[in-house]
Protein backbone atom coordinates (compact mmCIF):
# COMPACT_ATOMS: atom_id res chain seq x y z
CA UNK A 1 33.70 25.92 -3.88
CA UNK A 2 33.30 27.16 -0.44
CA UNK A 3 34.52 24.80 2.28
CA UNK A 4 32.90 23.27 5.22
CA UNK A 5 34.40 26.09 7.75
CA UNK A 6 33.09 28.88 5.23
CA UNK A 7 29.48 27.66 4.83
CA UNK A 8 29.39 27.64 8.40
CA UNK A 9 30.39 30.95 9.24
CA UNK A 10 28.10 32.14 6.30
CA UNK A 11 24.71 29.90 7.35
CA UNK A 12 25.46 31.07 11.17
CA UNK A 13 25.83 34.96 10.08
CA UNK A 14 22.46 34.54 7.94
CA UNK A 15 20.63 32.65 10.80
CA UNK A 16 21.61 36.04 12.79
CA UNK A 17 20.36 38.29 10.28
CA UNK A 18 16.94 36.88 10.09
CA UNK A 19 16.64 36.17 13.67
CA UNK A 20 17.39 39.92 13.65
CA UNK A 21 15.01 41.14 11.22
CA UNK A 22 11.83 38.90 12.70
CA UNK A 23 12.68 40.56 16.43
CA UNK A 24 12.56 43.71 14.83
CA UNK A 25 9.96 43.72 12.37
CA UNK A 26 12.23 45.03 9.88
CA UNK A 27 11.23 41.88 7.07
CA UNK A 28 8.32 40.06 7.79
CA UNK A 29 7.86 38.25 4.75
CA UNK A 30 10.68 36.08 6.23
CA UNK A 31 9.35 33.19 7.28
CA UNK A 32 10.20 32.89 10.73
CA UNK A 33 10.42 28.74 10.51
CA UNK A 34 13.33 28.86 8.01
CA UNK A 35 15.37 31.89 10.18
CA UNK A 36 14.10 29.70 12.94
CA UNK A 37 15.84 26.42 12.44
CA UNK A 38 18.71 27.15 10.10
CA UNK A 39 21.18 23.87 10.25
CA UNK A 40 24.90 24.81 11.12
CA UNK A 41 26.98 22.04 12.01
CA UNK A 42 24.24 19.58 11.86
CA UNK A 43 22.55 21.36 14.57
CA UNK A 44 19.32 23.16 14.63
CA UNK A 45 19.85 26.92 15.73
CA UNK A 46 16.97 28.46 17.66
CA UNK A 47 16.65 30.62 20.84
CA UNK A 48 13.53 33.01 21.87
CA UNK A 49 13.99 36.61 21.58
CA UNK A 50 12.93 38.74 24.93
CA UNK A 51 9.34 38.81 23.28
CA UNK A 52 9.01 35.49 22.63
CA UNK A 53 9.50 35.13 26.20
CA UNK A 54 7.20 37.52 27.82
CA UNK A 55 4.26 36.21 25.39
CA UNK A 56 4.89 32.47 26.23
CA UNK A 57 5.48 33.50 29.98
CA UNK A 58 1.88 34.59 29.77
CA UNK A 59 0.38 31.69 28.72
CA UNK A 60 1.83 29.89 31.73
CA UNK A 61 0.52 29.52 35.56
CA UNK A 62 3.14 31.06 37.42
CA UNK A 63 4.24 27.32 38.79
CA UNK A 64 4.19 25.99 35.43
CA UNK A 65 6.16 28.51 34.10
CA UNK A 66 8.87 27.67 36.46
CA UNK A 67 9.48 24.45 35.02
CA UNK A 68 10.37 25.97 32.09
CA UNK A 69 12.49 28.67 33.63
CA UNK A 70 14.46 25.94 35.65
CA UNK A 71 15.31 24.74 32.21
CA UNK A 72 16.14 27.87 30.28
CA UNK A 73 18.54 28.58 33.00
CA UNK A 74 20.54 25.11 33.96
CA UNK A 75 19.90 23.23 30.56
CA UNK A 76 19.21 20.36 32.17
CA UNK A 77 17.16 18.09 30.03
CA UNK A 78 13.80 16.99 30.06
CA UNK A 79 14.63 13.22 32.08
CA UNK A 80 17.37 15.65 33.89
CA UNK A 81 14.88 17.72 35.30
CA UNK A 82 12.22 15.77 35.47
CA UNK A 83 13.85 12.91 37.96
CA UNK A 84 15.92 15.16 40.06
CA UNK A 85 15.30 14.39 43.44
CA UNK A 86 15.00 16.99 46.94
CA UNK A 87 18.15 14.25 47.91
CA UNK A 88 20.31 15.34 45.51
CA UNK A 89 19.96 18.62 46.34
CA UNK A 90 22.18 20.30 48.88
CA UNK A 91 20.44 23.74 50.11
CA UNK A 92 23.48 24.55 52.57
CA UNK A 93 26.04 24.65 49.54
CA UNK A 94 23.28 25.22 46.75
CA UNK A 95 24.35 22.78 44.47
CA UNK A 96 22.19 20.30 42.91
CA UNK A 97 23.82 16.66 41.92
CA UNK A 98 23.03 15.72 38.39
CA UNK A 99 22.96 11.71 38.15
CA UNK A 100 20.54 10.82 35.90
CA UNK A 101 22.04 12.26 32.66
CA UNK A 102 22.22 11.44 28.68
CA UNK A 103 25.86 10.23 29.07
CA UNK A 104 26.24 8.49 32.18
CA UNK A 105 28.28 10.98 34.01
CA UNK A 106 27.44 12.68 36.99
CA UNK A 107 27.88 16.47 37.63
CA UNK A 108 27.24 19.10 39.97
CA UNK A 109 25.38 22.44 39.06
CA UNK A 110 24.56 25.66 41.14
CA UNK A 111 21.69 25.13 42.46
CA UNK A 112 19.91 28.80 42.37
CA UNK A 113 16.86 30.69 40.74
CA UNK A 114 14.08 29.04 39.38
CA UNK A 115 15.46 25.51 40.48
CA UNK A 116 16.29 26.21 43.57
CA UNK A 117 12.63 27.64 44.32
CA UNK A 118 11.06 24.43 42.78
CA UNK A 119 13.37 22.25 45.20
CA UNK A 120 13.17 24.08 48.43
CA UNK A 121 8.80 23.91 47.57
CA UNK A 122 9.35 20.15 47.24
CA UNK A 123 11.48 20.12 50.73
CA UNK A 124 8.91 21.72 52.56
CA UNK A 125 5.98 19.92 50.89
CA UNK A 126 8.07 16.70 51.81
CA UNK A 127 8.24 15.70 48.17
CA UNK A 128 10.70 13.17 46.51
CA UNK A 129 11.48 15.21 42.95
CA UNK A 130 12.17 18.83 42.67
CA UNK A 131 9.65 19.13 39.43
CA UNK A 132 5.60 18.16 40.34
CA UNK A 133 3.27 20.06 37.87
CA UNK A 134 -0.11 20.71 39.64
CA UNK A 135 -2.57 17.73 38.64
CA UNK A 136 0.14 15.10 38.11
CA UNK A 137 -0.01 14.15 41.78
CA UNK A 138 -1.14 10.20 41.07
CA UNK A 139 1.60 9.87 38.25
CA UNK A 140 4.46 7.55 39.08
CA UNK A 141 5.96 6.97 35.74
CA UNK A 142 8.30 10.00 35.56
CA UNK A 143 9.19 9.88 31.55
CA UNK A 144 5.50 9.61 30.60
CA UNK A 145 3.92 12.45 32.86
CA UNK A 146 7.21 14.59 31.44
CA UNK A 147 6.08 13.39 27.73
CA UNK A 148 2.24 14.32 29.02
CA UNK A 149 3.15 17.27 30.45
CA UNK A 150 5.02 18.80 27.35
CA UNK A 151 2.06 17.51 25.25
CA UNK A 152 -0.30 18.84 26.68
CA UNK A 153 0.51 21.98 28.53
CA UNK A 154 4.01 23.14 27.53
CA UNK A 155 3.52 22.71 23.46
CA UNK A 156 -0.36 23.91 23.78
CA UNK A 157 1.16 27.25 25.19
CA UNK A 158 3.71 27.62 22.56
CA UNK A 159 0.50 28.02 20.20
CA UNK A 160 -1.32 30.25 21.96
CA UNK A 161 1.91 32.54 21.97
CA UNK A 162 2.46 31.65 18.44
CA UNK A 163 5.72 30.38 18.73
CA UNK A 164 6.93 28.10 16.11
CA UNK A 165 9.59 25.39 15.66
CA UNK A 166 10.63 25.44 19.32
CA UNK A 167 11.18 22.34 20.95
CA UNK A 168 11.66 21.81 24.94
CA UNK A 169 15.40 20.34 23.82
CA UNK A 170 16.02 24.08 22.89
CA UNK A 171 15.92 25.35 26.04
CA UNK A 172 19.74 23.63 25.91
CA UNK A 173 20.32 26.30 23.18
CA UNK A 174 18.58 29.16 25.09
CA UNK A 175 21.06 28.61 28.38
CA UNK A 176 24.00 28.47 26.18
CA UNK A 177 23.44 31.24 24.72
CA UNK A 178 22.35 33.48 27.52
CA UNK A 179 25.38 32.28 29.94
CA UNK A 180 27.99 33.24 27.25
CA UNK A 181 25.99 36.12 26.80
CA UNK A 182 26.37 36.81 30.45
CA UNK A 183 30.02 36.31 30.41
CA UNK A 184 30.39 33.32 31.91
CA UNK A 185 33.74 31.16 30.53
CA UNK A 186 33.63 28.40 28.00
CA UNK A 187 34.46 25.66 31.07
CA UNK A 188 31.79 26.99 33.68
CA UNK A 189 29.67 26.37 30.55
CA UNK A 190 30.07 23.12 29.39
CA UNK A 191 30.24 22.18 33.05
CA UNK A 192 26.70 23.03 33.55
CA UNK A 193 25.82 21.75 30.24
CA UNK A 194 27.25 18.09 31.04
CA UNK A 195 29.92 18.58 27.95
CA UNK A 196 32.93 16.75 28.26
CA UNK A 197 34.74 19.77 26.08
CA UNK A 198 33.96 22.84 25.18
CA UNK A 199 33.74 21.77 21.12
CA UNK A 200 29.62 21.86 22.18
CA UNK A 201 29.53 25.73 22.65
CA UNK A 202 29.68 26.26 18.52
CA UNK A 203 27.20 24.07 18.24
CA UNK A 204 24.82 25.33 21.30
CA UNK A 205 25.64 28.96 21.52
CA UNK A 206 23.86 31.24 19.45
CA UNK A 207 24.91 34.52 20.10
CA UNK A 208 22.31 36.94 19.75
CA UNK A 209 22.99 40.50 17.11
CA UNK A 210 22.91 43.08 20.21
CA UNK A 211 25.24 40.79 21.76
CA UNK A 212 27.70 40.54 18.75
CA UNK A 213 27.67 44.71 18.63
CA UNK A 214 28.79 44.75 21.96
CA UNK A 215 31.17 42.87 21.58
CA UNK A 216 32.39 44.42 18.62
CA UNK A 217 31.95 47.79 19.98
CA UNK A 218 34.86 46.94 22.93
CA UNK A 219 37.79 46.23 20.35
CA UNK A 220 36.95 49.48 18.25
C-alpha cells in the first residue's frame, strides 16, 4: 500500500543503516552484498567507506592508484578519463575540457588534484592522454587497454582488499556523494557530473550516516 515516493525513502534509509552497521562492525551477519547494492530508483547504491579506501589504496602502485583517485574525485567515466587528452587541458586556468562524453555534450571541469597531477606528468613526458598506466605503453586502442586495465589490475585489487560489488561506474556514486558531502551546491554538481539537471543527485548521492547527523545536528 505504500507508494513509489515511500518505498524510496524507506529502501534509501535501510541502505544507510546497513552501510552503517558493516563500517562499524555493529552486525556482521549482514551480508555486505545486499547493504551493498540496495536498488532505489532503479539505481544501484554503493560508495566505499574511509576503510574501504585505505585497504584498496594499498593494493595499488602509487601511479595506479591515481587513476582511480582522478575518478573518485571528477566522476568522469571510464572512456571520459581514459581519452582525455594533455590538449584539452588548460594548466593556466586549471580546467580540463570534457568532449568525449556519454551524451554528446561537452563540459568544462576544474582541473585539480589527482587529475591535474596525471596531466601535468603527461605534459612533461610529452604524452597525448592524461591517463597511461605503466606497461600499456604499445597500446593504441584506448577502450580496450581501459577494459584490460580494469580487468586485470583495478578488479584484481578490489579482491585482494576484499571489496565486493563495486564496479569502476561507482566511482560516479563515490564523487557525488563526497562533493555534497563537502558542501558543494546541487548545480556545481551536476556540472561536473555532465547532468543536464540536478534530478541525477537522488539517484547518485548517497549521503553517508555521519553526514546525515550533522546535518541534523545544525537544525536542533
Amino acid at each position: 500500500g505504500n507508494s513509489p515516493q515511500t518505498l524510496q525513502c524507506k529502501l534509501g534509509f535501510l541502505a544507510s543503516l546497513c552501510r552503517l552497521a558493516n563500517e562499524n562492525g555493529v552486525a556482521a551477519s549482514v551480508p555486505k552484498r545486499v547493504s551493498a547494492s540496495i536498488i532505489v530508483d532503479n539505481a544501484r547504491e554503493r560508495t566505499l567507506s574511509p576503510r574501504e579506501l585505505r585497504k584498496l589504496e594499498s593494493e595499488f602502485p602509487v601511479d595506479d592508484w591515481k587513476i582511480c583517485l582522478a575518478a573518485k574525485t571528477t566522476g568522469l567515466r571510464s572512456q571520459e578519463l581514459f581519452l582525455l587528452e594533455v590538449v584539452d587541458c588548460d594548466f593556466r586556468s586549471k580546467t580540463a575540457s570534457i568532449r568525449r562524453t556519454k551524451t554528446g555534450r561537452s563540459r568544462r571541469i576544474p582541473l585539480m588534484g589527482p587529475l591535474y597531477d596525471l596531466a601535468l606528468a603527461a605534459a612533461r613526458g610529452r604524452r597525448r592522454y592524461v591517463v597511461n598506466p605503466t606497461g600499456y605503453d604499445n597500446w593504441t586502442q584506448r577502450h580496450a587497454m581501459a577494459d584490460h586495465w580494469k580487468l586485470s589490475v583495478f578488479r584484481p585489487a578490489l579482491k585482494r582488499a576484499g571489496i565486493v560489488d563495486f564496479r569502476w561506474h561507482d566511482w560516479r556514486h563515490q564523487a557525488s556523494t563526497d562533493m555534497s558531502e563537502s558542501g558543494a551546491s546541487e548545480v556545481a554538481i551536476a556540472t561536473v557530473m555532465g547532468w543536464k539537471d540536478t534530478k541525477y543527485l537522488r539517484r547518485y548521492t548517497n549521503l553517508r550516516m555521519k553526514s546525515l547527523r550533522k546535518s541534523m545536528a545544525a537544525i536542533q
